[in-house]
PDB file of N, CA and C in Angstrom:
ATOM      1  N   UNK A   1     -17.694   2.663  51.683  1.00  0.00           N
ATOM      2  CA  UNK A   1     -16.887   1.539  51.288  1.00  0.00           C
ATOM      3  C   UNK A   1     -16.073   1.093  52.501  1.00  0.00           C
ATOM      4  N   UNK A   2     -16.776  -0.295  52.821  1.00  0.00           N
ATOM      5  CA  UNK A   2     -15.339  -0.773  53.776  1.00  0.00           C
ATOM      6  C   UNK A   2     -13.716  -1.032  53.705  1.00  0.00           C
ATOM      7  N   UNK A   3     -13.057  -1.167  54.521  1.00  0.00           N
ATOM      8  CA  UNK A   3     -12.086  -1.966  54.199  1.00  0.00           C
ATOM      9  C   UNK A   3     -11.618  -3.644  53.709  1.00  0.00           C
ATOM     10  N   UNK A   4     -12.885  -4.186  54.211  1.00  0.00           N
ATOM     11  CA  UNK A   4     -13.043  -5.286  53.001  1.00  0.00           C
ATOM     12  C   UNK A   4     -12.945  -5.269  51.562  1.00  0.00           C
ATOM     13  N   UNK A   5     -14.170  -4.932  51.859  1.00  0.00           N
ATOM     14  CA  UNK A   5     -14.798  -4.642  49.959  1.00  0.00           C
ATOM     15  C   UNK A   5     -13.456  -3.809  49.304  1.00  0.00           C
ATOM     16  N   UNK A   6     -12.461  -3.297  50.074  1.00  0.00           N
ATOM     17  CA  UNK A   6     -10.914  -2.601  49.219  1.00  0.00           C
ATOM     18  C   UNK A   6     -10.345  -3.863  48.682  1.00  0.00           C
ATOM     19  N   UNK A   7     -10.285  -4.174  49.968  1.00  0.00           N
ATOM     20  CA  UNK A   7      -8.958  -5.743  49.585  1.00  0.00           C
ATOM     21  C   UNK A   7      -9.351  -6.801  49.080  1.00  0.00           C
ATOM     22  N   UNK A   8     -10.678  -7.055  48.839  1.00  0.00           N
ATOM     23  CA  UNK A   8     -11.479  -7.856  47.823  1.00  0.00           C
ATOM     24  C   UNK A   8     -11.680  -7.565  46.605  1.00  0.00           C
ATOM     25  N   UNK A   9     -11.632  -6.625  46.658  1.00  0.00           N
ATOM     26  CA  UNK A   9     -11.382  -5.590  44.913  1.00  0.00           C
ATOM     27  C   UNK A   9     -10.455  -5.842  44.219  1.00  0.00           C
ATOM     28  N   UNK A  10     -10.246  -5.920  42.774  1.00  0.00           N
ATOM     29  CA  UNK A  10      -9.096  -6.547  41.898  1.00  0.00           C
ATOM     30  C   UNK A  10      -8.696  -4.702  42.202  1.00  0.00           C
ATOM     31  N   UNK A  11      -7.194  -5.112  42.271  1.00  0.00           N
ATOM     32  CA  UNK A  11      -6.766  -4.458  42.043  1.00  0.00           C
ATOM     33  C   UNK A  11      -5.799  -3.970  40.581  1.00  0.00           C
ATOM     34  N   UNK A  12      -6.299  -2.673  40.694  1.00  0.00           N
ATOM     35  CA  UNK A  12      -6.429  -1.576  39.252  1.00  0.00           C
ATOM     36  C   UNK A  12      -5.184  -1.168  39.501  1.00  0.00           C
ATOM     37  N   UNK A  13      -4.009  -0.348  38.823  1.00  0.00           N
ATOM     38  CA  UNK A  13      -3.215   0.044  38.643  1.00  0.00           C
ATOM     39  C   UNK A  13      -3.299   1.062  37.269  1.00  0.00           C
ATOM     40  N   UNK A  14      -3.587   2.600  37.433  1.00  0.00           N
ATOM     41  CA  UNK A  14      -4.035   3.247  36.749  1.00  0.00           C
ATOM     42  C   UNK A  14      -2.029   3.723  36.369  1.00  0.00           C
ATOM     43  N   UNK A  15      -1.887   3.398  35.074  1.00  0.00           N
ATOM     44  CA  UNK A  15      -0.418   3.887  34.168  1.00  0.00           C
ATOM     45  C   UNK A  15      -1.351   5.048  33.540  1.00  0.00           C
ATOM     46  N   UNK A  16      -0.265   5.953  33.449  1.00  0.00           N
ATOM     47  CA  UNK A  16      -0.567   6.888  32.439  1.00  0.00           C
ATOM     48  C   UNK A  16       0.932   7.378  31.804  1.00  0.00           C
ATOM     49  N   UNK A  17       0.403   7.165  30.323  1.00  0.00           N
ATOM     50  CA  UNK A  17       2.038   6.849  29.759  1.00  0.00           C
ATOM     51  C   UNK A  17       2.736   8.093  29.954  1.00  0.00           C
ATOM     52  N   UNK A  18       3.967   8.577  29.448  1.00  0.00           N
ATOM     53  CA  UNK A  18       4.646   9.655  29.857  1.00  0.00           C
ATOM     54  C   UNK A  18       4.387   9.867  27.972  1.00  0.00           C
ATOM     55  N   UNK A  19       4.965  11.551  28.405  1.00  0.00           N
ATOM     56  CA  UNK A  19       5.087  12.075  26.883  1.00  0.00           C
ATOM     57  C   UNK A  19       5.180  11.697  25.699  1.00  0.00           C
ATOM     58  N   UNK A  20       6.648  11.043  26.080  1.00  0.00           N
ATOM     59  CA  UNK A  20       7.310  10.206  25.222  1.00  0.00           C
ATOM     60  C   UNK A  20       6.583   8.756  24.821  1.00  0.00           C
ATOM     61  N   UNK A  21       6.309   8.705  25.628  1.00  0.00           N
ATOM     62  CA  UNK A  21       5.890   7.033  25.128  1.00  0.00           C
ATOM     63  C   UNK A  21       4.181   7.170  24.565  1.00  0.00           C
ATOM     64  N   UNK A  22       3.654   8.562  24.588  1.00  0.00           N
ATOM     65  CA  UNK A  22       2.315   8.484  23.852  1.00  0.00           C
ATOM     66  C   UNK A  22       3.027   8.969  22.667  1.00  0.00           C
ATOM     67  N   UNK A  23       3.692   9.820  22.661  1.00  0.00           N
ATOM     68  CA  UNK A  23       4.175  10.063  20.953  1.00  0.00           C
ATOM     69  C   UNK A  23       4.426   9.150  20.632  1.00  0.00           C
ATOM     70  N   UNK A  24       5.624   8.088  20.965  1.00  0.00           N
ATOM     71  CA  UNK A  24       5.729   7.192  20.226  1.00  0.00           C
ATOM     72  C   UNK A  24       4.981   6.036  19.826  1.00  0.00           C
ATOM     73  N   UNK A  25       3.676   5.899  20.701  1.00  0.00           N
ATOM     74  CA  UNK A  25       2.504   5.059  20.481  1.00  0.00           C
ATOM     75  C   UNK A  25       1.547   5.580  18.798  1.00  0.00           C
ATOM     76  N   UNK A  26       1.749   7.158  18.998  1.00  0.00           N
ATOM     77  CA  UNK A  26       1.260   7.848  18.170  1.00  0.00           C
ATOM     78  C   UNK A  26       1.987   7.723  16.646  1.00  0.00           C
ATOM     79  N   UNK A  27       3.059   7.742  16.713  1.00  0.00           N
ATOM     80  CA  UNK A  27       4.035   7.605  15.712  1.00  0.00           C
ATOM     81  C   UNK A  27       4.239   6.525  14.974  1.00  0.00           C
ATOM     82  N   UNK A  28       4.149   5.373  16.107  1.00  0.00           N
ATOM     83  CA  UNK A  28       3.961   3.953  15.469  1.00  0.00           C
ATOM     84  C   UNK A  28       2.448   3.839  14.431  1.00  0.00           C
ATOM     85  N   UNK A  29       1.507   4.153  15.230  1.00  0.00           N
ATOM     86  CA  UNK A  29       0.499   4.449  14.204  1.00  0.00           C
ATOM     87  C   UNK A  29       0.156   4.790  12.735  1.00  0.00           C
ATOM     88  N   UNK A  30       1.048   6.158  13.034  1.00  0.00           N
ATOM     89  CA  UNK A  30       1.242   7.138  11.628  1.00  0.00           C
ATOM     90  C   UNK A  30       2.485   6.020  10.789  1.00  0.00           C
ATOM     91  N   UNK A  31       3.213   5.646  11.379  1.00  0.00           N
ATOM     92  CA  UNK A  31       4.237   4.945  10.480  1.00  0.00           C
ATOM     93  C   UNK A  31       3.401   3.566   9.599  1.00  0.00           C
ATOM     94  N   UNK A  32       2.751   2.644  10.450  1.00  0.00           N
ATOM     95  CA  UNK A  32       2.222   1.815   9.568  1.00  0.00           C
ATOM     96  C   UNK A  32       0.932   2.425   8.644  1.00  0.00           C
ATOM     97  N   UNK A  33       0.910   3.161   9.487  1.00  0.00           N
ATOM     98  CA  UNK A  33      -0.773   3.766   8.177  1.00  0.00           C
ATOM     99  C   UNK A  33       0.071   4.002   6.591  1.00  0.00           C
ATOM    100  N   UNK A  34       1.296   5.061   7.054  1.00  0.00           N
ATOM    101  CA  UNK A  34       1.344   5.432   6.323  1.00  0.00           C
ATOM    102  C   UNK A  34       2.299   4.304   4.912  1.00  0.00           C
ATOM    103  N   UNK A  35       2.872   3.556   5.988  1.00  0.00           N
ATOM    104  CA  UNK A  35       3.410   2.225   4.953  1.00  0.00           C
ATOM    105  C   UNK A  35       1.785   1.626   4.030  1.00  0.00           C
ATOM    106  N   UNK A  36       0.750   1.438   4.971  1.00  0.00           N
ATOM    107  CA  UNK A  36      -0.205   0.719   3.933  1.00  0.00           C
ATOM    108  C   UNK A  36      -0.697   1.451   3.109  1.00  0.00           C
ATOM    109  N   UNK A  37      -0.712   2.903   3.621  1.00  0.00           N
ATOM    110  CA  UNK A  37      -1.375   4.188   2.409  1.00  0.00           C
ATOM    111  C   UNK A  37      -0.265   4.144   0.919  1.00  0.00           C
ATOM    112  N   UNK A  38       0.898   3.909   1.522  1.00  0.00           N
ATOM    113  CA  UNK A  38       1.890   4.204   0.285  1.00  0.00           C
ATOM    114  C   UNK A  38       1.846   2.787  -0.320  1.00  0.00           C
ATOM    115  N   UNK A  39       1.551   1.619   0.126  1.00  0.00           N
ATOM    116  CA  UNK A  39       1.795   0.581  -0.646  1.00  0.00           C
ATOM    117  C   UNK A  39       0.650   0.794  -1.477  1.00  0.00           C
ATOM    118  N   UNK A  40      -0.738   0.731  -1.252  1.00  0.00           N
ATOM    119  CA  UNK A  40      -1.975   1.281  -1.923  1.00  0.00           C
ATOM    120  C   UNK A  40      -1.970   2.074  -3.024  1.00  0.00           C
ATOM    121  N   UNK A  41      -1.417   3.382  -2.560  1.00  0.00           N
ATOM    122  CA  UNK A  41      -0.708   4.270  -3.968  1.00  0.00           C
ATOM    123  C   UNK A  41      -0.173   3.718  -4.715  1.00  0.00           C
ATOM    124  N   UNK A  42       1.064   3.016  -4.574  1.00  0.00           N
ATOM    125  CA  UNK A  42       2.058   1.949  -5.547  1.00  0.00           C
ATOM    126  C   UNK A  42       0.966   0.909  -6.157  1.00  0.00           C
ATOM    127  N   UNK A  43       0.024   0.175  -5.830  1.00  0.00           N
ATOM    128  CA  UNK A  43      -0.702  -0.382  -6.337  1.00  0.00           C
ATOM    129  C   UNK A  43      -1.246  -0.152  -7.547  1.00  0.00           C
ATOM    130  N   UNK A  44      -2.249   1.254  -6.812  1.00  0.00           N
ATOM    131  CA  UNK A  44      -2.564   2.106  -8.009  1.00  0.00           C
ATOM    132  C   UNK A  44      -2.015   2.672  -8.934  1.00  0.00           C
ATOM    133  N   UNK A  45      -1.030   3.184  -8.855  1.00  0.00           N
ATOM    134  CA  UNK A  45      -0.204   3.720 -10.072  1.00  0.00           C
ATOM    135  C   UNK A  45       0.676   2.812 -11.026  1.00  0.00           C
ATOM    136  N   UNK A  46       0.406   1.710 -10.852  1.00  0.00           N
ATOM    137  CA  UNK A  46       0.989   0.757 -11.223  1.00  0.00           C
ATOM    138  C   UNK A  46       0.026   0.187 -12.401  1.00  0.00           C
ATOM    139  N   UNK A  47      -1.347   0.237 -11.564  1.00  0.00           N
ATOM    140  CA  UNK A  47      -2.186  -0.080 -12.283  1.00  0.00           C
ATOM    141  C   UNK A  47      -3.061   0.789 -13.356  1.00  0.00           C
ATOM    142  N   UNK A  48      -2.746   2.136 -13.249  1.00  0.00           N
ATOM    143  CA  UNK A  48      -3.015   3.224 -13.835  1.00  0.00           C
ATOM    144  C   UNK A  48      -1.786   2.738 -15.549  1.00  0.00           C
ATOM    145  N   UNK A  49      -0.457   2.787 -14.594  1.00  0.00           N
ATOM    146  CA  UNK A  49       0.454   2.980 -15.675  1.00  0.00           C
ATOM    147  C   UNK A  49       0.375   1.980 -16.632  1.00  0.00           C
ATOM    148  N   UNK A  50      -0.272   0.496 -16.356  1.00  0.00           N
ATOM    149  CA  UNK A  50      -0.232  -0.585 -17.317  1.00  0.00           C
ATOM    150  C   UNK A  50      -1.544  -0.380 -18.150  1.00  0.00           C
ATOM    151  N   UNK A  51      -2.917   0.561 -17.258  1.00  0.00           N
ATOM    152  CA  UNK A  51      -3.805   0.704 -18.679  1.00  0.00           C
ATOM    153  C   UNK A  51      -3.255   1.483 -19.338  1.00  0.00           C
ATOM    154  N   UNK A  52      -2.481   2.622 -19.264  1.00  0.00           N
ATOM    155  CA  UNK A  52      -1.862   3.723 -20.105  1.00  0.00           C
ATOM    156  C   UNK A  52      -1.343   3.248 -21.028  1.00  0.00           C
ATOM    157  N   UNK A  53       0.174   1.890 -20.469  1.00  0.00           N
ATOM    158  CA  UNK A  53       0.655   1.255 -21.611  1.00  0.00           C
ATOM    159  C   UNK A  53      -0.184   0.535 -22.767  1.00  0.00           C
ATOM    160  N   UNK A  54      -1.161  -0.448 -22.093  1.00  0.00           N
ATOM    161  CA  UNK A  54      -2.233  -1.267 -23.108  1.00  0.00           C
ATOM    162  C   UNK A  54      -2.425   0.005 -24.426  1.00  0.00           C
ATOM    163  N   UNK A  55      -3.077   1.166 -23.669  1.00  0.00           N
ATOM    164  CA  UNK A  55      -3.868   2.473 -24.637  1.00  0.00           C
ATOM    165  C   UNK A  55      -2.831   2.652 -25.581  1.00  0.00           C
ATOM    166  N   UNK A  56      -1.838   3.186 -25.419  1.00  0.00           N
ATOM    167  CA  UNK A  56      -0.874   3.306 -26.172  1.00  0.00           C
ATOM    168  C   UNK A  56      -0.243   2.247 -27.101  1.00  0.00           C
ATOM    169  N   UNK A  57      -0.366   1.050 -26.714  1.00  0.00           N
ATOM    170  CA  UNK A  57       0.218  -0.509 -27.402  1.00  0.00           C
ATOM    171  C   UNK A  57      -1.266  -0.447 -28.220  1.00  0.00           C
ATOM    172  N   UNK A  58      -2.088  -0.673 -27.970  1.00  0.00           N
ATOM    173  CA  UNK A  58      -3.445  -0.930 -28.709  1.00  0.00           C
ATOM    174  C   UNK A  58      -3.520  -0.422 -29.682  1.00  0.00           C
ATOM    175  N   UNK A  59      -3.540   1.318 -29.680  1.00  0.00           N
ATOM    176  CA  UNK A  59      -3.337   2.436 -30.712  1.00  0.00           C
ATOM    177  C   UNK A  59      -2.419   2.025 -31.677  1.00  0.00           C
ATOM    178  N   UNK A  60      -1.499   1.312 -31.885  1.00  0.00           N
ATOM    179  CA  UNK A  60      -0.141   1.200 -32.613  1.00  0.00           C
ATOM    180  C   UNK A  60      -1.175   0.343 -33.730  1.00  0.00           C
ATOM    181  N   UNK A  61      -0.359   0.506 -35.303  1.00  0.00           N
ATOM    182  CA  UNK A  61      -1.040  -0.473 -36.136  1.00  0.00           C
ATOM    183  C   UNK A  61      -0.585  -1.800 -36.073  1.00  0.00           C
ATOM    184  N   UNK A  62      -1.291  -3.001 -36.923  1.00  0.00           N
ATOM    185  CA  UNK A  62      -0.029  -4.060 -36.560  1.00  0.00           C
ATOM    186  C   UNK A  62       1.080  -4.451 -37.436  1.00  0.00           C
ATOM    187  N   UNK A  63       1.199  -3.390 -38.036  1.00  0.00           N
ATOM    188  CA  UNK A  63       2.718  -3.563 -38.809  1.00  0.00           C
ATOM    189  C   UNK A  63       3.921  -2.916 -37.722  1.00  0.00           C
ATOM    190  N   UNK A  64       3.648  -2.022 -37.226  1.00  0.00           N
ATOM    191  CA  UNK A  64       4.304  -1.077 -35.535  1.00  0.00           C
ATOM    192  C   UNK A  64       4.286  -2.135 -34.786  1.00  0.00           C
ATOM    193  N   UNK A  65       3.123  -3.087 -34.364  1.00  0.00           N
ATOM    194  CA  UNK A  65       3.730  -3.922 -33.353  1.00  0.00           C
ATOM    195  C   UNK A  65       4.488  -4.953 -33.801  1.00  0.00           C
ATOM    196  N   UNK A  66       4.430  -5.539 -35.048  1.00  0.00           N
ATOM    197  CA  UNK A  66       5.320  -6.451 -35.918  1.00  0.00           C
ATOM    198  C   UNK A  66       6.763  -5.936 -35.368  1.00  0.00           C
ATOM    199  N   UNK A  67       6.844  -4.498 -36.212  1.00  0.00           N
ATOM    200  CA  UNK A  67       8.199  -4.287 -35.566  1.00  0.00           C
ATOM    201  C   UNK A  67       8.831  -4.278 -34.469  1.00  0.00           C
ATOM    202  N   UNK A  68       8.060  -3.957 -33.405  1.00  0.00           N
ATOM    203  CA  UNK A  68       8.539  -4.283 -32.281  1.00  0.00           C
ATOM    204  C   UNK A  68       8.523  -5.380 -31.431  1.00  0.00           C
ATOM    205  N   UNK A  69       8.119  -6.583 -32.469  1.00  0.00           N
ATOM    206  CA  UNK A  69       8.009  -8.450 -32.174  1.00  0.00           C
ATOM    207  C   UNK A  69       7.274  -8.674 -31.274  1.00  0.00           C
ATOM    208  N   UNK A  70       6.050  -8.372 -31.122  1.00  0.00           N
ATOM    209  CA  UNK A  70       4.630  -8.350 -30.373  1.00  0.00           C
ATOM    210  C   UNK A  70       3.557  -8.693 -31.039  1.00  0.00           C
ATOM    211  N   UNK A  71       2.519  -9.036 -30.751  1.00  0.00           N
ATOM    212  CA  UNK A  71       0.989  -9.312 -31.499  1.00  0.00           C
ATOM    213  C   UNK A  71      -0.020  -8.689 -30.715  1.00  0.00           C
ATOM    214  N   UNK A  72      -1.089  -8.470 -31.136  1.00  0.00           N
ATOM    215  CA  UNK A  72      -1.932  -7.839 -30.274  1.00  0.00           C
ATOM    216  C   UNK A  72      -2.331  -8.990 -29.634  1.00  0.00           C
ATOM    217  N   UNK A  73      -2.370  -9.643 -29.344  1.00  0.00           N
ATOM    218  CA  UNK A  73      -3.022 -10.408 -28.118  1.00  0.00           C
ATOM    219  C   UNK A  73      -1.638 -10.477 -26.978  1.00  0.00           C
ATOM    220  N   UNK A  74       0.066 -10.020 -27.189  1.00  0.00           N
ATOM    221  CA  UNK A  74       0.300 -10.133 -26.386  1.00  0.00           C
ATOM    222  C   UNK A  74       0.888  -8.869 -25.989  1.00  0.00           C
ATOM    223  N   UNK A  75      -0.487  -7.970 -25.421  1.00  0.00           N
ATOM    224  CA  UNK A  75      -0.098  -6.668 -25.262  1.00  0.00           C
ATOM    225  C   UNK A  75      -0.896  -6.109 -23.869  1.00  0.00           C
ATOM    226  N   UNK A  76      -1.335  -7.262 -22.893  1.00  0.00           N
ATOM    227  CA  UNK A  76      -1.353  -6.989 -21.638  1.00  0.00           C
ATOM    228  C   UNK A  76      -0.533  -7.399 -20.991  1.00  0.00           C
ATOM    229  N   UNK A  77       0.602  -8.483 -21.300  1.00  0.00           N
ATOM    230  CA  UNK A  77       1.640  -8.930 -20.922  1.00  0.00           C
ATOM    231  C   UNK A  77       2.759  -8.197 -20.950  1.00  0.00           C
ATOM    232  N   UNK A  78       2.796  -7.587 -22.361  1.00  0.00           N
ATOM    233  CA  UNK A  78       4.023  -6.949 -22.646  1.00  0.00           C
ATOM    234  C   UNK A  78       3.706  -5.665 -21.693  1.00  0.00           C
ATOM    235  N   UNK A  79       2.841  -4.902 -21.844  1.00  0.00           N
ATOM    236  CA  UNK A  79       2.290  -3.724 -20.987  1.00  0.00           C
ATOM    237  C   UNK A  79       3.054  -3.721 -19.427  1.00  0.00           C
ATOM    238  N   UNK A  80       2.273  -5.299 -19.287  1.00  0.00           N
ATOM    239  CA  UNK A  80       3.373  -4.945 -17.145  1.00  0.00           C
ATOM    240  C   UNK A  80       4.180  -5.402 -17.245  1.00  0.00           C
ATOM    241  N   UNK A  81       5.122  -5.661 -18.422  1.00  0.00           N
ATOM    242  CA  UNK A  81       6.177  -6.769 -18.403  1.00  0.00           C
ATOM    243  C   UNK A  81       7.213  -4.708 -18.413  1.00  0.00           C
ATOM    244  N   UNK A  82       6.613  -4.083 -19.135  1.00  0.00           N
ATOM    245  CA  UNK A  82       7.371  -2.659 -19.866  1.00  0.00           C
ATOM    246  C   UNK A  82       7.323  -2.076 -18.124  1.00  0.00           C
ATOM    247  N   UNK A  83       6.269  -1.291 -17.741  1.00  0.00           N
ATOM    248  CA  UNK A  83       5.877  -1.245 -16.749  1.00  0.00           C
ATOM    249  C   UNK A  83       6.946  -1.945 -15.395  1.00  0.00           C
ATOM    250  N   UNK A  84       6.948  -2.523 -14.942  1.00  0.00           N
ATOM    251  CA  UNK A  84       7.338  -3.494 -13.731  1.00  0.00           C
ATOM    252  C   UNK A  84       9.130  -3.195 -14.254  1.00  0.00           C
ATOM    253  N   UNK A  85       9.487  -2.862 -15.245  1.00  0.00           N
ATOM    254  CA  UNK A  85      10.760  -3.056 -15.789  1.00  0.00           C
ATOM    255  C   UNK A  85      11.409  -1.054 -15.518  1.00  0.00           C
ATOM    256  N   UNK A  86      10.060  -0.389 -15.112  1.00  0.00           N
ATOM    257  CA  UNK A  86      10.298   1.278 -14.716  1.00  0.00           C
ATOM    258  C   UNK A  86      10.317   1.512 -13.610  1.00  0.00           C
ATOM    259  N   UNK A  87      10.677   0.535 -12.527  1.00  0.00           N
ATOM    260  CA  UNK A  87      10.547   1.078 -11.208  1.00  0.00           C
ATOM    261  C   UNK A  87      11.900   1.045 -11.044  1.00  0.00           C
TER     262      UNK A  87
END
């Protein structure tokens, strides 16, 4: 290699991060994963808990949902309305 072909060469600048700043590259990582993993969970259990409610509202006769001023047709509403009202 000449000394041309050096100074004609883009020059590279090889960083190599320090300790600290790969953990915290690392950390940032784990932090949003773990925000979208937990929002995901919340999703799901959310959505777990409103078929649970339906199962349970459904099961009721409709003199039980009378009393409790509902109809069966409005018992996927009421379900995440009960639901969304437990967090």
């Amino acid at each position: 290699m000449t000394l041309s072909s050096q100074v004609s060469a883009p020059h590279r600048r090889i960083h190599e991060d320090s300790p600290f700043q790969s953990a915290l590259r690392h950390f940032s990582f784990l932090s949003r994963f773990g925000r979208a993993t937990k929002a995901k969970l919340h999703t799901g259990f959310m959505v777990f808990q409103t078929a649970r409610m339906m199962s349970v509202l459904s099961s009721m006769s409709d003199y039980q949902l009378k009393q409790i001023g509902i109809s069966r047709s409005d018992i996927p509403n009421y379900a995440e309305v009960l639901v969304a009202g437990e967090q």
